[in-house]
PDB file of N, CA and C in Angstrom:
ATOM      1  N   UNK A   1      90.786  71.996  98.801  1.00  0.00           N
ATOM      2  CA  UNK A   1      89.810  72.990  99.187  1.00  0.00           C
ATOM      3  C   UNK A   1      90.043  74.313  98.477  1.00  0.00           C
ATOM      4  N   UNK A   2      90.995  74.188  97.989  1.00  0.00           N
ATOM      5  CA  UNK A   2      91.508  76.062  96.972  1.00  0.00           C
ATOM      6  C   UNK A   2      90.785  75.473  95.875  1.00  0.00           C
ATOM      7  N   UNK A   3      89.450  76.217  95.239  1.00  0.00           N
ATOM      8  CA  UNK A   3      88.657  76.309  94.043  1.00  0.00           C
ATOM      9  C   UNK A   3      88.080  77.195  94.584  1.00  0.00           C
ATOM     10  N   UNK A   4      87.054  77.894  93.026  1.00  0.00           N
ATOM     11  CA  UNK A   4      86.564  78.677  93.143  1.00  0.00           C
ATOM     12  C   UNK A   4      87.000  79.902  93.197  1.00  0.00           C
ATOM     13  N   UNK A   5      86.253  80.957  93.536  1.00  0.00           N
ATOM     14  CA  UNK A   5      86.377  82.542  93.585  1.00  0.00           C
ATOM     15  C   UNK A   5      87.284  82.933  94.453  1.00  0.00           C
ATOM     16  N   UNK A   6      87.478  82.277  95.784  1.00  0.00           N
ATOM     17  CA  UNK A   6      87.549  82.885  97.243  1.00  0.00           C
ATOM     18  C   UNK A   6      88.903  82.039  97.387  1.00  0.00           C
ATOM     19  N   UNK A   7      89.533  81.276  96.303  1.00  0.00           N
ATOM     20  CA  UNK A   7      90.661  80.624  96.727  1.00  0.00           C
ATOM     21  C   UNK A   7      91.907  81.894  96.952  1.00  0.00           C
ATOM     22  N   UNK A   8      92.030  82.973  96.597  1.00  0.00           N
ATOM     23  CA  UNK A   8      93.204  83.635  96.924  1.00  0.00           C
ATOM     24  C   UNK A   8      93.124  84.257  98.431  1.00  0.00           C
ATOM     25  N   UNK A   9      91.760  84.170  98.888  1.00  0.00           N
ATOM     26  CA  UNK A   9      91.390  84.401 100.657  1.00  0.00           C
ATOM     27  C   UNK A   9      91.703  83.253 101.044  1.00  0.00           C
ATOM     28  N   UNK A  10      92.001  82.369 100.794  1.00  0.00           N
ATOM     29  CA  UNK A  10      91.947  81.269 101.445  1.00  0.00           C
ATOM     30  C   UNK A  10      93.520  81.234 102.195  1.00  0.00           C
ATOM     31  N   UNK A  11      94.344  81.789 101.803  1.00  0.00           N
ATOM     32  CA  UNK A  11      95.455  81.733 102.314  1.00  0.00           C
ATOM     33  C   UNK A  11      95.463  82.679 104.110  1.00  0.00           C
ATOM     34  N   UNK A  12      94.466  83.617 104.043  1.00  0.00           N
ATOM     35  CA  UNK A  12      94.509  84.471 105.104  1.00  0.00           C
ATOM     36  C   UNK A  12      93.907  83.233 106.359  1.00  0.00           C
ATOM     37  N   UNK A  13      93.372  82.241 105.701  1.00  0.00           N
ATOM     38  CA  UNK A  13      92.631  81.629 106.962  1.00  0.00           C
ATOM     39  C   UNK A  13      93.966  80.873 107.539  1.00  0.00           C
ATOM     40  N   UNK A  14      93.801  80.876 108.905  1.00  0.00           N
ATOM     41  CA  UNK A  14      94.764  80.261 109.455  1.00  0.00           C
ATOM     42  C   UNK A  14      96.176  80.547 109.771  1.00  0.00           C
ATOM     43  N   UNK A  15      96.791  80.846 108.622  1.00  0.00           N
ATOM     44  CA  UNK A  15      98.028  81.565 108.125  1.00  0.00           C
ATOM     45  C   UNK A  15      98.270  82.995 108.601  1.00  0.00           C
ATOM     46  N   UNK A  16      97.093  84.171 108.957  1.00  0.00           N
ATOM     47  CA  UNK A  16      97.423  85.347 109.285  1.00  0.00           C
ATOM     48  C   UNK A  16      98.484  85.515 110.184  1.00  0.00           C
ATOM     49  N   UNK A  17      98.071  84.895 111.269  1.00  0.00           N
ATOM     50  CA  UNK A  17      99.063  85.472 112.398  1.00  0.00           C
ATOM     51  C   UNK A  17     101.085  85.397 112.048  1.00  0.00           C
ATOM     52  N   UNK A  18     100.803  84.614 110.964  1.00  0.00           N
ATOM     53  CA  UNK A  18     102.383  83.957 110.496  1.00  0.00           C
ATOM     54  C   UNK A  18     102.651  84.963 109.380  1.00  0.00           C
ATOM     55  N   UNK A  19     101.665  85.337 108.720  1.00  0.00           N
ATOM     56  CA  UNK A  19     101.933  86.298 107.553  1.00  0.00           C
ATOM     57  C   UNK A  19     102.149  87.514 107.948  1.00  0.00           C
ATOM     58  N   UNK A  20     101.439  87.689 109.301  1.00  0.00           N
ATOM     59  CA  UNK A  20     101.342  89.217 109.054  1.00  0.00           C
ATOM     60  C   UNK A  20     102.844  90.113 109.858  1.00  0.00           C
ATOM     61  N   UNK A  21     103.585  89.107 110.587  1.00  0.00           N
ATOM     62  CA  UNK A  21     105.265  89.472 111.019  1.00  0.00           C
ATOM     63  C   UNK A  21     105.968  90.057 109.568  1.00  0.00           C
ATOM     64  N   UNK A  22     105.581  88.937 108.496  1.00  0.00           N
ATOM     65  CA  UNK A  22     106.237  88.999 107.137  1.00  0.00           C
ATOM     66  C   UNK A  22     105.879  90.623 106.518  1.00  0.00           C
ATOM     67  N   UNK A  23     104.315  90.776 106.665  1.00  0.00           N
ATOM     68  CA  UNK A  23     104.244  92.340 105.882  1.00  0.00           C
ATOM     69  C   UNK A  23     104.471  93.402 106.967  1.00  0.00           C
ATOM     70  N   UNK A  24     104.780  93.234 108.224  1.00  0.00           N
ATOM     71  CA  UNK A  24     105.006  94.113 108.934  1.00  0.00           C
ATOM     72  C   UNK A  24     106.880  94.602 109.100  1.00  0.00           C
ATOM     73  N   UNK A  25     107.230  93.977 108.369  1.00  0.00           N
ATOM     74  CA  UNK A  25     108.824  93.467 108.090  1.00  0.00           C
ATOM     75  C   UNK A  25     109.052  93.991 106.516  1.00  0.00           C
ATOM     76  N   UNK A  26     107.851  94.505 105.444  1.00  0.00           N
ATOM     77  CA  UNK A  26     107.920  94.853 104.723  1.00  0.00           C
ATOM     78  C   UNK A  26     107.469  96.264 104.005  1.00  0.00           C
ATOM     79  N   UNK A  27     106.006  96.670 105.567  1.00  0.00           N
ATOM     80  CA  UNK A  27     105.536  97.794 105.044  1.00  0.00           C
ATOM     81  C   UNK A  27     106.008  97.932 106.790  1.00  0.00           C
ATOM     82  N   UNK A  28     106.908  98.649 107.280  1.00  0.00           N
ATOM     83  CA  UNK A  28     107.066  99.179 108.949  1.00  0.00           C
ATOM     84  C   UNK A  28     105.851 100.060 109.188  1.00  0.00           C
ATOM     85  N   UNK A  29     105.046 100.611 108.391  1.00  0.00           N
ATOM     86  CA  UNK A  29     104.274 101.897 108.785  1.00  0.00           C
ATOM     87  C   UNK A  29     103.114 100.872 109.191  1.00  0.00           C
ATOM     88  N   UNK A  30     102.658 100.177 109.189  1.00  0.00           N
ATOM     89  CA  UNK A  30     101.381  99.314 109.424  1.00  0.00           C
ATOM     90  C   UNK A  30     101.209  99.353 110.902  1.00  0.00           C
ATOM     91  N   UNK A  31     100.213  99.257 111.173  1.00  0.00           N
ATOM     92  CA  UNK A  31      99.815  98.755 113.090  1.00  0.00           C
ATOM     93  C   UNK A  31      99.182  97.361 112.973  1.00  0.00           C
ATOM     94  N   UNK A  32      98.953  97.559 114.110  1.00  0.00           N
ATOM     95  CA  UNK A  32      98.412  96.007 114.798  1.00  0.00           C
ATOM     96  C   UNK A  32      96.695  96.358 114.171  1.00  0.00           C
ATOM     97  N   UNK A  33      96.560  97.301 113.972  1.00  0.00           N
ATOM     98  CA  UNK A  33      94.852  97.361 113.954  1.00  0.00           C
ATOM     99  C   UNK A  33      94.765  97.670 112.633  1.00  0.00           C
ATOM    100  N   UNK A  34      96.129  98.136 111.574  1.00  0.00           N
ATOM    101  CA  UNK A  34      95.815  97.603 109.769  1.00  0.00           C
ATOM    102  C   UNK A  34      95.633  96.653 109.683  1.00  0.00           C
ATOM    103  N   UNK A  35      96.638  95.279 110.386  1.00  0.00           N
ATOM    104  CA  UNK A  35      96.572  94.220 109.584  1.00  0.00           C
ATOM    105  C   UNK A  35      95.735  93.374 110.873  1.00  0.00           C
ATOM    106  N   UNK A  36      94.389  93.779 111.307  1.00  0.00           N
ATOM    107  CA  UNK A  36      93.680  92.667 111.992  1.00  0.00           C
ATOM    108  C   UNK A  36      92.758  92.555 111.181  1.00  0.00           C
ATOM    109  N   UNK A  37      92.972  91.058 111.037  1.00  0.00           N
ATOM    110  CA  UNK A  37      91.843  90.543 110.157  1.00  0.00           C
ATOM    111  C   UNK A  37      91.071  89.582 110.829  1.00  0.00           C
ATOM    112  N   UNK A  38      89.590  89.491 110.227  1.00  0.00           N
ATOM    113  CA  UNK A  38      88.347  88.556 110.893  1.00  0.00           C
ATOM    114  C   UNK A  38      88.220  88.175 109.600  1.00  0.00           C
ATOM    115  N   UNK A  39      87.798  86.643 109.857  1.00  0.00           N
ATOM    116  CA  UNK A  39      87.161  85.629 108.821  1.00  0.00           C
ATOM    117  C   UNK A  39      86.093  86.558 108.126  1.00  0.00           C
ATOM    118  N   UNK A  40      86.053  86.225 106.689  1.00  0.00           N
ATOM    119  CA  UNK A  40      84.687  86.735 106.102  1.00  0.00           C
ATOM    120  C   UNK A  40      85.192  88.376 105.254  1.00  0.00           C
ATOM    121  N   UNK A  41      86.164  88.815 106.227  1.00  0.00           N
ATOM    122  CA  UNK A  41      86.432  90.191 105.718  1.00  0.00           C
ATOM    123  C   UNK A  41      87.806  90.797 105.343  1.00  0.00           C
ATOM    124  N   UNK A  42      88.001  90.065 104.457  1.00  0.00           N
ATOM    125  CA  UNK A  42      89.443  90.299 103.596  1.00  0.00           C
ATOM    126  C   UNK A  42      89.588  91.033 102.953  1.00  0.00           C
ATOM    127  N   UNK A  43      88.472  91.959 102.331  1.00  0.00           N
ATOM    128  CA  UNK A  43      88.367  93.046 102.121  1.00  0.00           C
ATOM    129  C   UNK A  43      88.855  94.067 102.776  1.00  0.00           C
ATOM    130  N   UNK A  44      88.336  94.357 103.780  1.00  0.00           N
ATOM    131  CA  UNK A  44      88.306  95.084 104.604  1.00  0.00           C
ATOM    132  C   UNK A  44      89.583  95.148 104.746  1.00  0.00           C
ATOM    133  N   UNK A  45      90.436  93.962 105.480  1.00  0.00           N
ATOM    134  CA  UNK A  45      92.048  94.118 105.404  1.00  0.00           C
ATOM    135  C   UNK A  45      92.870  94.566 104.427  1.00  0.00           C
ATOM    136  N   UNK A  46      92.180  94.052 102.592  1.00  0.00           N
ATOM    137  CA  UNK A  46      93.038  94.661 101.955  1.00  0.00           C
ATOM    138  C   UNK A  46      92.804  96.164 101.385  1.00  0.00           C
ATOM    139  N   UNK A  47      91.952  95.942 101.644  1.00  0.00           N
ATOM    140  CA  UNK A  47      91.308  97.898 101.981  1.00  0.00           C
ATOM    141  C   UNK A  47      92.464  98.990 103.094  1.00  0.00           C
ATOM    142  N   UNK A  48      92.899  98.225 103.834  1.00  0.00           N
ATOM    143  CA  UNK A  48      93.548  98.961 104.899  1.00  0.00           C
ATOM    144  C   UNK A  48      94.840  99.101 104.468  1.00  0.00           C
ATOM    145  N   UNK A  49      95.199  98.075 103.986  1.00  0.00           N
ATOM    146  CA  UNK A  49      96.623  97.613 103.243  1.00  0.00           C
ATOM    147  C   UNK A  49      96.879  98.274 101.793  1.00  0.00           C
ATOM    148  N   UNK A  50      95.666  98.515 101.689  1.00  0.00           N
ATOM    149  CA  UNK A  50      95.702  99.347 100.268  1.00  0.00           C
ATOM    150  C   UNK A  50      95.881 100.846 100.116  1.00  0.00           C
ATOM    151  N   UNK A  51      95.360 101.131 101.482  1.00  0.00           N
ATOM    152  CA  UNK A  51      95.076 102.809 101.578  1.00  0.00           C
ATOM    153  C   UNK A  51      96.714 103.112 102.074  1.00  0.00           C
ATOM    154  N   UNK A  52      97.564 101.904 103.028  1.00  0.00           N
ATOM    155  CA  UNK A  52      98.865 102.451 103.598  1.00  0.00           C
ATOM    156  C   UNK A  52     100.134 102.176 102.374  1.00  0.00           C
ATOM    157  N   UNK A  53      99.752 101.024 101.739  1.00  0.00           N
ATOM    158  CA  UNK A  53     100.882 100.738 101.095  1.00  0.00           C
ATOM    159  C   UNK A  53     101.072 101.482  99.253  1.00  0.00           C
ATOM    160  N   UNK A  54      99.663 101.659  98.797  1.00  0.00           N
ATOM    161  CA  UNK A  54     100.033 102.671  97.647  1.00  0.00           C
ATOM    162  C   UNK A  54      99.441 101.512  96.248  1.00  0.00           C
ATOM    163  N   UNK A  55      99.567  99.926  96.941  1.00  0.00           N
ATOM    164  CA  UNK A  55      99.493  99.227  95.941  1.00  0.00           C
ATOM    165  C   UNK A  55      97.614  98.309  95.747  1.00  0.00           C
ATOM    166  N   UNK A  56      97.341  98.011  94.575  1.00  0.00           N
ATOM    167  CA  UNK A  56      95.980  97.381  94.621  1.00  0.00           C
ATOM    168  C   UNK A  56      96.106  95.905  95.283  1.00  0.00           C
ATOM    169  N   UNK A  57      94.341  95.766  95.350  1.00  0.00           N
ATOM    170  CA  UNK A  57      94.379  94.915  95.900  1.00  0.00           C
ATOM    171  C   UNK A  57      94.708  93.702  95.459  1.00  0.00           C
ATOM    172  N   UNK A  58      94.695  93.541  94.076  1.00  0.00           N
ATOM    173  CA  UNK A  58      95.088  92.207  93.369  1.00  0.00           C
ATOM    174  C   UNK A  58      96.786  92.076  93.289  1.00  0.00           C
ATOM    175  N   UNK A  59      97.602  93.646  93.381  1.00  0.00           N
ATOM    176  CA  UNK A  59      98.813  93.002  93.751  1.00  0.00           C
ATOM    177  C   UNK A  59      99.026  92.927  95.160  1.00  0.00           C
ATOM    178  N   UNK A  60      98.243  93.193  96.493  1.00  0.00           N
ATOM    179  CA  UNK A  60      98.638  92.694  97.834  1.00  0.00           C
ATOM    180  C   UNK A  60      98.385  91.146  97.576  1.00  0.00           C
ATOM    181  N   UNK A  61      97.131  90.791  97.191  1.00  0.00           N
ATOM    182  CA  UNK A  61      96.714  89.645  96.883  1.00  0.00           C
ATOM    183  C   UNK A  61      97.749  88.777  96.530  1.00  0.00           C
ATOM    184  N   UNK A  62      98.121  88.960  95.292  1.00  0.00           N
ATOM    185  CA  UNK A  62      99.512  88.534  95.012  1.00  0.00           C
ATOM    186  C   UNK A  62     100.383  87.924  95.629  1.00  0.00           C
ATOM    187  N   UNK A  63     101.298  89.236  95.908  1.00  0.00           N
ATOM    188  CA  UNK A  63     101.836  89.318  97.129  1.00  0.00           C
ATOM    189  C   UNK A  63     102.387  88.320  98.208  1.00  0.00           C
ATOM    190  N   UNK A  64     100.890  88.346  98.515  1.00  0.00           N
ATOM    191  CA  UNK A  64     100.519  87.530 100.117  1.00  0.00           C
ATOM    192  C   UNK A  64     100.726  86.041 100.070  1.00  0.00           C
ATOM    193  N   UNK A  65     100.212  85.747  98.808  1.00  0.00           N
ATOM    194  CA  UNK A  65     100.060  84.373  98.290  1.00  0.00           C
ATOM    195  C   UNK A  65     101.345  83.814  97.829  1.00  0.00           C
ATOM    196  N   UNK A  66     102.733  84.859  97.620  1.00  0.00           N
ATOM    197  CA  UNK A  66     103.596  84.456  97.985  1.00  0.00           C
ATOM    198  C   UNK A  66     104.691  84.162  98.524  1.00  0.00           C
ATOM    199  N   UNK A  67     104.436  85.197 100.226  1.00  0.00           N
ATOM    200  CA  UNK A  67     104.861  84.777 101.460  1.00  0.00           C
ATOM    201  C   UNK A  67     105.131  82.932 101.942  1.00  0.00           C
TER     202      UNK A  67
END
């Protein structure tokens, strides 16, 4: 099911709640209401993640993908 455009979101499905101990263990300044994410809007999360941590979104992207 990873093809296409949307395969580096694809990791947020399902996986958040397990990932997000990992970046909260890596950026301490984050809250519960940076890293809540809803299906559809991964943007939005790495928008939030982007404005606290300093870094773009293609390296959170990154990143995340290899938690």
């Amino acid at each position: 099911m990873e093809h296409g455009n949307s395969s580096s979101n694809l990791k947020f499905k399902g996986n958040w709640n397990e990932l997000k101990g990992k970046v909260k263990q890596k950026y301490a300044n984050l809250t519960d209401n940076d890293l809540m994410y809803e299906e559809g809007k991964e943007d939005e999360l790495l928008g939030r993640l982007q404005q606290k941590t300093g870094k773009t979104k293609q390296e959170l992207k990154n990143w995340i993908d290899t938690l």
